[in-house]
Protein backbone atom coordinates (compact mmCIF):
# COMPACT_ATOMS: atom_id res chain seq x y z
CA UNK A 1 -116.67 -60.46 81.03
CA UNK A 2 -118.48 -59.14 77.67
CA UNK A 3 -119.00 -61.21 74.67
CA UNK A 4 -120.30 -58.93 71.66
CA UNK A 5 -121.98 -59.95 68.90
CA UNK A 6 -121.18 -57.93 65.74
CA UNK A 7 -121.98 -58.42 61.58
CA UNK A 8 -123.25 -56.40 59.25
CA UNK A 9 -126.83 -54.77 59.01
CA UNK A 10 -129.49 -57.60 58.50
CA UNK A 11 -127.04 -60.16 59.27
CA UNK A 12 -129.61 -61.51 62.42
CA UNK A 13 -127.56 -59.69 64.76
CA UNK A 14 -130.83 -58.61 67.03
CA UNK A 15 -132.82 -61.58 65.68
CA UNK A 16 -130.29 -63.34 67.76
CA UNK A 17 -129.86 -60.72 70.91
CA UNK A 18 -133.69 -61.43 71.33
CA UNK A 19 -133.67 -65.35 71.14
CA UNK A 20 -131.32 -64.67 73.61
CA UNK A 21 -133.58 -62.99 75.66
CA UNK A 22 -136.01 -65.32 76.30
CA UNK A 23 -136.27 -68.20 78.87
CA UNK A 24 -138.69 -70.47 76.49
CA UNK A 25 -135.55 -71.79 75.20
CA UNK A 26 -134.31 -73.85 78.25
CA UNK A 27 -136.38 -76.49 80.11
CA UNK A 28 -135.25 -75.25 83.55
CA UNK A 29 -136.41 -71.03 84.18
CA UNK A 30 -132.81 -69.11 82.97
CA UNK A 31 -134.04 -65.71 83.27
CA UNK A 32 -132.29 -62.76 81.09
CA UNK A 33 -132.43 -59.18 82.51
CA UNK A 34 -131.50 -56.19 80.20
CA UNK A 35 -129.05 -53.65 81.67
CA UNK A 36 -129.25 -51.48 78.82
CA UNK A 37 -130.84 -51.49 75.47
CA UNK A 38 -128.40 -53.79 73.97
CA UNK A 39 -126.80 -55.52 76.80
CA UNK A 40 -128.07 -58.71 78.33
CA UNK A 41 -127.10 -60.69 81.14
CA UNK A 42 -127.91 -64.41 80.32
CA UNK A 43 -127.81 -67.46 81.93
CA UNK A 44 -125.96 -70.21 81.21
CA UNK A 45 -127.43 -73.70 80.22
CA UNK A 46 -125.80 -76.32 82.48
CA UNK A 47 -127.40 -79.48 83.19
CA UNK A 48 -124.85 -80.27 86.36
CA UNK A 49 -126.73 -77.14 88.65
CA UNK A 50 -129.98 -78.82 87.50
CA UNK A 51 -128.93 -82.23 89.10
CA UNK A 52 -127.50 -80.51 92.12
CA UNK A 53 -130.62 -79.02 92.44
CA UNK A 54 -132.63 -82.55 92.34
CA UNK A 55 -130.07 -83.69 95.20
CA UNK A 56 -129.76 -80.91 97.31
CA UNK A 57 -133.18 -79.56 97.39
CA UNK A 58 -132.07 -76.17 98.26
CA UNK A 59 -134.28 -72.83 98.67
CA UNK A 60 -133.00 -71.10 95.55
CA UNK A 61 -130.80 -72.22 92.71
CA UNK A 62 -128.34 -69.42 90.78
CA UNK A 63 -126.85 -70.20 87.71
CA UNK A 64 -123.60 -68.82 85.99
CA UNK A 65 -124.24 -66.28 83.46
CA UNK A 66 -122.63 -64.18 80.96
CA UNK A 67 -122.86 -60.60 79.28
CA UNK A 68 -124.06 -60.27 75.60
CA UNK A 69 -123.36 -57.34 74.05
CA UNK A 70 -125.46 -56.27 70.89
CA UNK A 71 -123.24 -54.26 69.01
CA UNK A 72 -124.45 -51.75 66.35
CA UNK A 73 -124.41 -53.23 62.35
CA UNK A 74 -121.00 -51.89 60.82
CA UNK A 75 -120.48 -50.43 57.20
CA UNK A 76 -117.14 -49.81 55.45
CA UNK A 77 -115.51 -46.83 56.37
CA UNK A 78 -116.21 -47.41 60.18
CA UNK A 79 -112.26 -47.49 61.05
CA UNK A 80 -112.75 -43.56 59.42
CA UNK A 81 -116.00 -43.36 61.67
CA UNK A 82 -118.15 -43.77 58.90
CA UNK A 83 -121.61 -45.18 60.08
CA UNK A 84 -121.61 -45.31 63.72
CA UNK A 85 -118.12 -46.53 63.32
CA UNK A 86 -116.52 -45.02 66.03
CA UNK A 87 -119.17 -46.31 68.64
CA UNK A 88 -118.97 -49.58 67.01
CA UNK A 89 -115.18 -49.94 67.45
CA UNK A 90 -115.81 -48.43 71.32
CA UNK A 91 -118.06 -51.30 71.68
CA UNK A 92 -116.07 -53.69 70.58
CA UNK A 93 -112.72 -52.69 72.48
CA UNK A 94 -114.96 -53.19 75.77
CA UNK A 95 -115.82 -56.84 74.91
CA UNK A 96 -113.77 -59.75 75.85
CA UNK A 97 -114.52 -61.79 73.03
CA UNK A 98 -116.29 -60.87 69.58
CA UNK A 99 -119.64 -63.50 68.51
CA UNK A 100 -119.28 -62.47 64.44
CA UNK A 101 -122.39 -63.38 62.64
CA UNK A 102 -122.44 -63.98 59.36
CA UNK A 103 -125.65 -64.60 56.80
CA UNK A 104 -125.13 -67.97 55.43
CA UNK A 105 -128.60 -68.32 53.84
CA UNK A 106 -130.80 -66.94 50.84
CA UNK A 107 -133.82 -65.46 50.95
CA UNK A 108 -134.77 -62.78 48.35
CA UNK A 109 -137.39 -61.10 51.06
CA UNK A 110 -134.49 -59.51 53.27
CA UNK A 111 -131.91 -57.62 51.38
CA UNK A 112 -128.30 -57.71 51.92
CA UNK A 113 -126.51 -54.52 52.38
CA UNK A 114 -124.27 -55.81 49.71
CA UNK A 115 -126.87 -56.88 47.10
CA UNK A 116 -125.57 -60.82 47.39
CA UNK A 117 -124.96 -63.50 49.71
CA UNK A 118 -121.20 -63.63 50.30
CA UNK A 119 -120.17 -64.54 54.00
CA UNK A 120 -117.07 -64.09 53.09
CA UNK A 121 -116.94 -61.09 51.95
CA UNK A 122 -119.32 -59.89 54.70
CA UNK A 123 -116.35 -61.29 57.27
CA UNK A 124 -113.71 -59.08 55.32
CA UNK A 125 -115.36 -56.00 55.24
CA UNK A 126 -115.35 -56.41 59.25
CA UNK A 127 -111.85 -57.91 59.51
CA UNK A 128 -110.52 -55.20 57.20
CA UNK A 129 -112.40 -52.51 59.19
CA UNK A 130 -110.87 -53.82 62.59
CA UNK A 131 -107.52 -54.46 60.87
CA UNK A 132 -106.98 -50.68 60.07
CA UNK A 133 -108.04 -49.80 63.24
CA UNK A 134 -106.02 -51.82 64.32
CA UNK A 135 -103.46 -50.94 62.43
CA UNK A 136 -103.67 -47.31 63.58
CA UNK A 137 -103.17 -48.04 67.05
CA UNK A 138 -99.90 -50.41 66.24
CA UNK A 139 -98.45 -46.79 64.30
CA UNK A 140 -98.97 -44.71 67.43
CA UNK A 141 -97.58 -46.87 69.88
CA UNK A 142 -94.73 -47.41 67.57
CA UNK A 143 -94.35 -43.62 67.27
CA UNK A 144 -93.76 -43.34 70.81
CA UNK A 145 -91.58 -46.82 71.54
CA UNK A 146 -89.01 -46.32 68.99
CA UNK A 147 -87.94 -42.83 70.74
CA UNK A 148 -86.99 -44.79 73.78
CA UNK A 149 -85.93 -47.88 72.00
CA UNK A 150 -82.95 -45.87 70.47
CA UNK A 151 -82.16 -44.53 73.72
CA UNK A 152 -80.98 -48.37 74.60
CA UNK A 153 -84.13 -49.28 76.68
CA UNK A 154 -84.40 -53.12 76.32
CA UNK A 155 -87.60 -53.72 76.94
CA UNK A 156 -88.80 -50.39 74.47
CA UNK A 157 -86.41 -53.06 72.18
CA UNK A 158 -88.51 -55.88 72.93
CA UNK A 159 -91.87 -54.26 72.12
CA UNK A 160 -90.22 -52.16 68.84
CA UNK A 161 -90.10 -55.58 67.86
CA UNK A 162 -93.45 -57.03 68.69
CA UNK A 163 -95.20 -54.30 67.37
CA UNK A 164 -93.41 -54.06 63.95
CA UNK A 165 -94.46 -58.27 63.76
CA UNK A 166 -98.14 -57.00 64.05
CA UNK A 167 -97.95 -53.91 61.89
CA UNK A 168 -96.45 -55.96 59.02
CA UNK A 169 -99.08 -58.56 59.23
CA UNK A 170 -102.41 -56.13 59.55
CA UNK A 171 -100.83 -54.80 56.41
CA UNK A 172 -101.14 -58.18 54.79
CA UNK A 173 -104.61 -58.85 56.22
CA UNK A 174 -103.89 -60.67 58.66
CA UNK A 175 -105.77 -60.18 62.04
CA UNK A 176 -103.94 -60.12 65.32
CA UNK A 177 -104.78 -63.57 66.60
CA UNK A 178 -103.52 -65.47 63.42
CA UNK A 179 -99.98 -64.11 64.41
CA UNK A 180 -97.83 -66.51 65.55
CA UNK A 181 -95.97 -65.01 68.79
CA UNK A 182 -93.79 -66.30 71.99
CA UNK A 183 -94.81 -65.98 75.85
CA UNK A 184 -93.34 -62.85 75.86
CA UNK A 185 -95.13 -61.64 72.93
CA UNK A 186 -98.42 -62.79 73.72
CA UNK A 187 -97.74 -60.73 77.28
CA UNK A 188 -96.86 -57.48 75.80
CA UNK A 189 -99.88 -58.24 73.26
CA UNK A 190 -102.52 -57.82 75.78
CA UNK A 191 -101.20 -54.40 76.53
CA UNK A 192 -101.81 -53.16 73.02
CA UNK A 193 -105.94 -53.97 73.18
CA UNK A 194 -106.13 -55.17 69.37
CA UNK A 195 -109.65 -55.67 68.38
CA UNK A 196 -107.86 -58.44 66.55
CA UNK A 197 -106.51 -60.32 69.18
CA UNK A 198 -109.97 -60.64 71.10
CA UNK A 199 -111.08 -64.33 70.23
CA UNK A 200 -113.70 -65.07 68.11
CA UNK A 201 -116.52 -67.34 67.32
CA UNK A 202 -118.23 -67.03 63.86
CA UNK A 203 -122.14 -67.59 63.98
CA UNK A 204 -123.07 -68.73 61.11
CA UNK A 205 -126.71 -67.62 60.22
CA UNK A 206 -128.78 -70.38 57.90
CA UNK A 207 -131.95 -71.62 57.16
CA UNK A 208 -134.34 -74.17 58.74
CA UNK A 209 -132.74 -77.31 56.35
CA UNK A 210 -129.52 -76.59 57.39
CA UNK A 211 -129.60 -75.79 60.97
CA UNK A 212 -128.26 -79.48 61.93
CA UNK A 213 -125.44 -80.28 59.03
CA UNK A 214 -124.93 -76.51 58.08
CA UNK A 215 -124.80 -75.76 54.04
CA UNK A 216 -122.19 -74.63 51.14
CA UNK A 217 -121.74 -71.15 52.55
CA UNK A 218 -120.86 -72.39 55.91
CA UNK A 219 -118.06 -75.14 54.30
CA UNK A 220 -117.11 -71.59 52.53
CA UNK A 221 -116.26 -70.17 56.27
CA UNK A 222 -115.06 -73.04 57.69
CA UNK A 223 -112.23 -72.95 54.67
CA UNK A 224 -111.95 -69.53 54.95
CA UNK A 225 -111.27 -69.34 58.98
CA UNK A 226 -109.00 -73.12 59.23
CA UNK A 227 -105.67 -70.53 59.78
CA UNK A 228 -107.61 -68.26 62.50
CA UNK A 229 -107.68 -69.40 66.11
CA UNK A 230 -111.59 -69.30 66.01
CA UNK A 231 -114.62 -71.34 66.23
CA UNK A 232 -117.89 -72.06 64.19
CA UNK A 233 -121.05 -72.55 65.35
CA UNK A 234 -123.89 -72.92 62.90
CA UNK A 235 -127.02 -71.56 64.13
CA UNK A 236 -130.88 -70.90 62.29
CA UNK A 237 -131.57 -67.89 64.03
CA UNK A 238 -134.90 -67.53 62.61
CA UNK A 239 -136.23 -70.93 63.34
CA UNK A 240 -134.42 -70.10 67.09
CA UNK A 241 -136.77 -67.10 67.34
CA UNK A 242 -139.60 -69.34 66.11
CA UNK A 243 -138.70 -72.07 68.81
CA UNK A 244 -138.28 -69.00 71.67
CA UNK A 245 -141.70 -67.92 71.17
CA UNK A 246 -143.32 -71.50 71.90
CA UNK A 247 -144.57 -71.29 75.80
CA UNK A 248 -144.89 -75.12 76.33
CA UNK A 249 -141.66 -77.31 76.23
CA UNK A 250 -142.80 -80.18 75.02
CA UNK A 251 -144.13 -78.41 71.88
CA UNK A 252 -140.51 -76.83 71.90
CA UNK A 253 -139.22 -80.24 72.39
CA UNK A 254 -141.02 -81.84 69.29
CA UNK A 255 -140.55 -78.55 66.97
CA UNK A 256 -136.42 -79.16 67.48
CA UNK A 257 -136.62 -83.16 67.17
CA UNK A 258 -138.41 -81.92 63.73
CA UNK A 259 -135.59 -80.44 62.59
CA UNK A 260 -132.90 -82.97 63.52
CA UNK A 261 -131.60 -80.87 67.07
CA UNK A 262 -131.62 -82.10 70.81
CA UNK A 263 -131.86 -78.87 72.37
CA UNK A 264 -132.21 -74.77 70.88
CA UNK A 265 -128.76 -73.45 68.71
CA UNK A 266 -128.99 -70.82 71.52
CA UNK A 267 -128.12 -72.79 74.49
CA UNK A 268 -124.97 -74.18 72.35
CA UNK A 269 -124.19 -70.49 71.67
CA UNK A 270 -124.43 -69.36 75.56
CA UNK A 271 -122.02 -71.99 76.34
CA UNK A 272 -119.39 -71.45 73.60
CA UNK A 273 -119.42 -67.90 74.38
CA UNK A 274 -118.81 -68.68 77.88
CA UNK A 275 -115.49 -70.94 76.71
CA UNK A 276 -114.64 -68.29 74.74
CA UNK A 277 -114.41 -66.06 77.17
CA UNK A 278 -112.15 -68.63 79.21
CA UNK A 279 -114.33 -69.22 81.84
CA UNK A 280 -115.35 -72.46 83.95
CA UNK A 281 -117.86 -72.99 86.73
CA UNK A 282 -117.35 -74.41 90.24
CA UNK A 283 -120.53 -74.77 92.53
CA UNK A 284 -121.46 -74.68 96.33
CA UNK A 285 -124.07 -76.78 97.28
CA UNK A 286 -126.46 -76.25 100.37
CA UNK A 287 -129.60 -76.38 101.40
CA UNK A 288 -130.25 -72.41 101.72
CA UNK A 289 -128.97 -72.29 98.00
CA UNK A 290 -127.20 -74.32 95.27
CA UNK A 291 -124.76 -71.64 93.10
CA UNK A 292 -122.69 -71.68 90.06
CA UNK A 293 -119.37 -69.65 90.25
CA UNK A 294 -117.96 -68.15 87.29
CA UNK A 295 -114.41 -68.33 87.48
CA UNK A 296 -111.42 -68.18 84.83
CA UNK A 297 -109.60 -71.51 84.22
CA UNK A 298 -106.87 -71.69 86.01
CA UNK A 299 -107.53 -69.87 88.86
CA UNK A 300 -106.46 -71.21 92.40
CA UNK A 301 -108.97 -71.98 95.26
CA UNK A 302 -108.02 -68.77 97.12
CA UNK A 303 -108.70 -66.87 94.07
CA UNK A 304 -112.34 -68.87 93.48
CA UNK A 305 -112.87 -67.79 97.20
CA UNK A 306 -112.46 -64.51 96.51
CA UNK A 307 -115.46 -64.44 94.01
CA UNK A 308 -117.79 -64.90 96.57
CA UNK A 309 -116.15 -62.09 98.91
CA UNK A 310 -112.80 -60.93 98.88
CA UNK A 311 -112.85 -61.74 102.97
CA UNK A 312 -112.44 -65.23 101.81
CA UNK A 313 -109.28 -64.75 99.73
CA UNK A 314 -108.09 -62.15 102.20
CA UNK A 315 -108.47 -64.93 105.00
CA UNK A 316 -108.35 -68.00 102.84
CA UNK A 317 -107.37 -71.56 105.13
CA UNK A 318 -108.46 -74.21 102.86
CA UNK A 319 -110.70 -75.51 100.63
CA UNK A 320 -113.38 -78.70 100.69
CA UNK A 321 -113.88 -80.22 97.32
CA UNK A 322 -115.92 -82.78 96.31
CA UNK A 323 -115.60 -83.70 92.67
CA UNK A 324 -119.20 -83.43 90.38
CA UNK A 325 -119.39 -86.98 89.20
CA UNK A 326 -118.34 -88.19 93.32
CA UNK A 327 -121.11 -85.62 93.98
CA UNK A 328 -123.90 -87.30 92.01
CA UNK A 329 -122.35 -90.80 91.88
CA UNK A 330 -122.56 -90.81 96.26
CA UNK A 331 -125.57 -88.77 96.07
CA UNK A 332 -125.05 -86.58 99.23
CA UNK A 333 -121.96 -84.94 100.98
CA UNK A 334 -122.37 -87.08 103.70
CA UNK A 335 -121.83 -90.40 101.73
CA UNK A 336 -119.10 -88.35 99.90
CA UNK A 337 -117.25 -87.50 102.80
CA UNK A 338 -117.81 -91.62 104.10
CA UNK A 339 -116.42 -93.02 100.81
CA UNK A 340 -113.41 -90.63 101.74
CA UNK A 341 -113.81 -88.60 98.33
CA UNK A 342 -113.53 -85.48 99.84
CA UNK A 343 -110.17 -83.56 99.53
CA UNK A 344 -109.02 -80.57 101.61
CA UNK A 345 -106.66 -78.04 99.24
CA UNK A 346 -104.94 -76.04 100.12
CA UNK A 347 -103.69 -71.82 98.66
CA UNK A 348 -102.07 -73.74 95.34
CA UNK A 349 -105.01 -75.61 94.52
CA UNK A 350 -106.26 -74.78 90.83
CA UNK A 351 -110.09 -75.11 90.78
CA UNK A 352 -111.17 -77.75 88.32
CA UNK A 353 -114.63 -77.75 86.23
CA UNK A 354 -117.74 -78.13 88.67
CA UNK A 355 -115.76 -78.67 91.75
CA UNK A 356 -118.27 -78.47 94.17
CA UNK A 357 -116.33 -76.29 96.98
CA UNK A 358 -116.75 -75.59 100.91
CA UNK A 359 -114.32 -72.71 101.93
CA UNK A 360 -112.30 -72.08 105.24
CA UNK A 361 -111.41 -69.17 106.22
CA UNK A 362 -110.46 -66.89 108.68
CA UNK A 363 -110.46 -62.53 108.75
């Protein structure tokens, strides 16, 4: 599960991939590893593996993490493969979720590829570029679905239908996930891979002063996004690059009380981009190792099983859970197990956020 960050050039789209990369940032060591130039595997700030950790006392600790994706700066025309459009729009289809930065500060020492400030029109010459592409793919598959649809197929009917709804709204400017649609719709939706429809969280970039209550350009975005199924974060990547490169944490610790923050914009970010993605963490808890499991919500216990070998879902019998809070309020699983908070689940079981989970089974 990929979440990309796109914007336009000078935006702070690498400014950002490389606070991202360092470990300085957290208080506990959350490594990042590059797998290519501009992917990074990061680890995800959680403060309930930390106090597992203190309990347990286990050899190693792993954390949850999550793929970043540092997606080349676009410029109109890319939907024609203007630019490095066409690897741009590649990049993007592969991502599960889309981190959108957009400049919401001034400073007359980096120029904008534009020749102003205007987050809003930086987010439309993106949404415009995905729409057409967008748009493009809607036309073909509608090319094809209305042959069979007049032959009397129902469910060539059905997505005639659906994909006429989108095509009429990318022609209004309207991206994929501001469409209202039904079950159904949503269902067939996923088929069509919309850059669109991917979720998205908009990154505002601003200055030092505003990094805590944001500014006028980010009240611009917030108006401008209220209809989208998105989120804002606001985030001053350039003091977050200044905080990454500080070795000791206390000095970190004192440089964001300065500015009005209890912990780095980045570790906020890592953690919305793993909700956007729609993922949750369970745990297992021992002394060889304490581990975070990166699941998606809603999965059942035979399917969290499976993440740790597909033997376990294969052979699945049950499931121990011991609730977080019950973890740390009893202290050990022991005193858990005494005070009778311990449940045994069974295959319909649906995993709940940092269940901590001892699995049965039998191949």
């Amino acid at each position: 599960m990929k979440a990309g960050i796109v914007g336009l050039p000078n935006v702070g789209k690498s400014t950002l991939f490389n606070c991202l990369s360092s470990a300085k940032a957290q208080s506990a060591n959350f490594p990042f590893c590059t797998i290519e130039p501009n992917l990074g595997v990061v680890n995800v700030p959680d403060t309930r593996i930390e106090k597992l950790e203190e309990l347990v006392n286990p050899e190693r600790v792993v954390p949850a993490t999550v793929e970043i994706v540092d997606i080349a700066g676009l410029v109109r025309g890319a939907s024609k493969g203007e630019g490095l459009g066409n690897q741009f729009l590649g990049n993007i289809r592969e991502c599960n979720a889309i981190m959108h930065v957009l400049r919401c500060f001034d400073n007359d020492n980096i120029v904008h590829v534009d020749g102003s400030v205007d987050p809003i029109r930086d987010k439309e010459t993106i949404d415009i570029e995905l729409q057409l592409k967008d748009l493009e793919t809607v036309e073909k598959r509608l090319e094809k679905v209305k042959r069979a649809a007049k032959t009397g197929n129902k469910e060539a009917q059905k997505e005639q239908a659906t994909l006429e709804k989108f095509k009429t709204a990318l022609e209004q400017g309207i991206s994929a996930r501001a469409v209202e649609v039904s079950d159904d719709e949503a269902e067939l939706m996923k088929g069509f891979q919309l850059l669109t429809a991917k979720p998205i969280l908009y990154v505002c970039n601003v200055d030092e002063a505003s990094a805590k209550s944001g500014n006028a350009y980010v009240e611009k975005v917030r108006e401008a996004v209220k209809d989208e199924d998105a989120e804002i974060i606001v985030l001053a990547v350039g003091t977050e690059a200044d905080i990454a490169e500080l070795e000791d944490y206390e000095e970190r610790q004192l440089f964001l009380e300065d500015i009005g923050l209890e912990e780095p914009g980045v570790s906020r970010l890592i953690r919305a981009a793993y909700k956007l993605l729609d993922l949750q963490t369970y745990f297992t808890a021992g002394v060889k190792e304490v581990r975070a499991w990166t699941i998606p919500i809603g999965s059942t216990a035979p399917q969290a099983a499976g993440v740790i070998h597909t033997d376990f879902e294969k052979g699945f019998i049950r499931a121990e859970v011991i609730k977080y809070d019950d973890y740390v309020s009893y202290g050990t699983e022991a005193k858990v197990k005494e005070a009778g908070k311990l449940s045994v689940e069974g295959k319909a079981y649906v995993v709940g956020d940092g269940d901590v989970m001892h699995f049965l089974f039998n191949v």
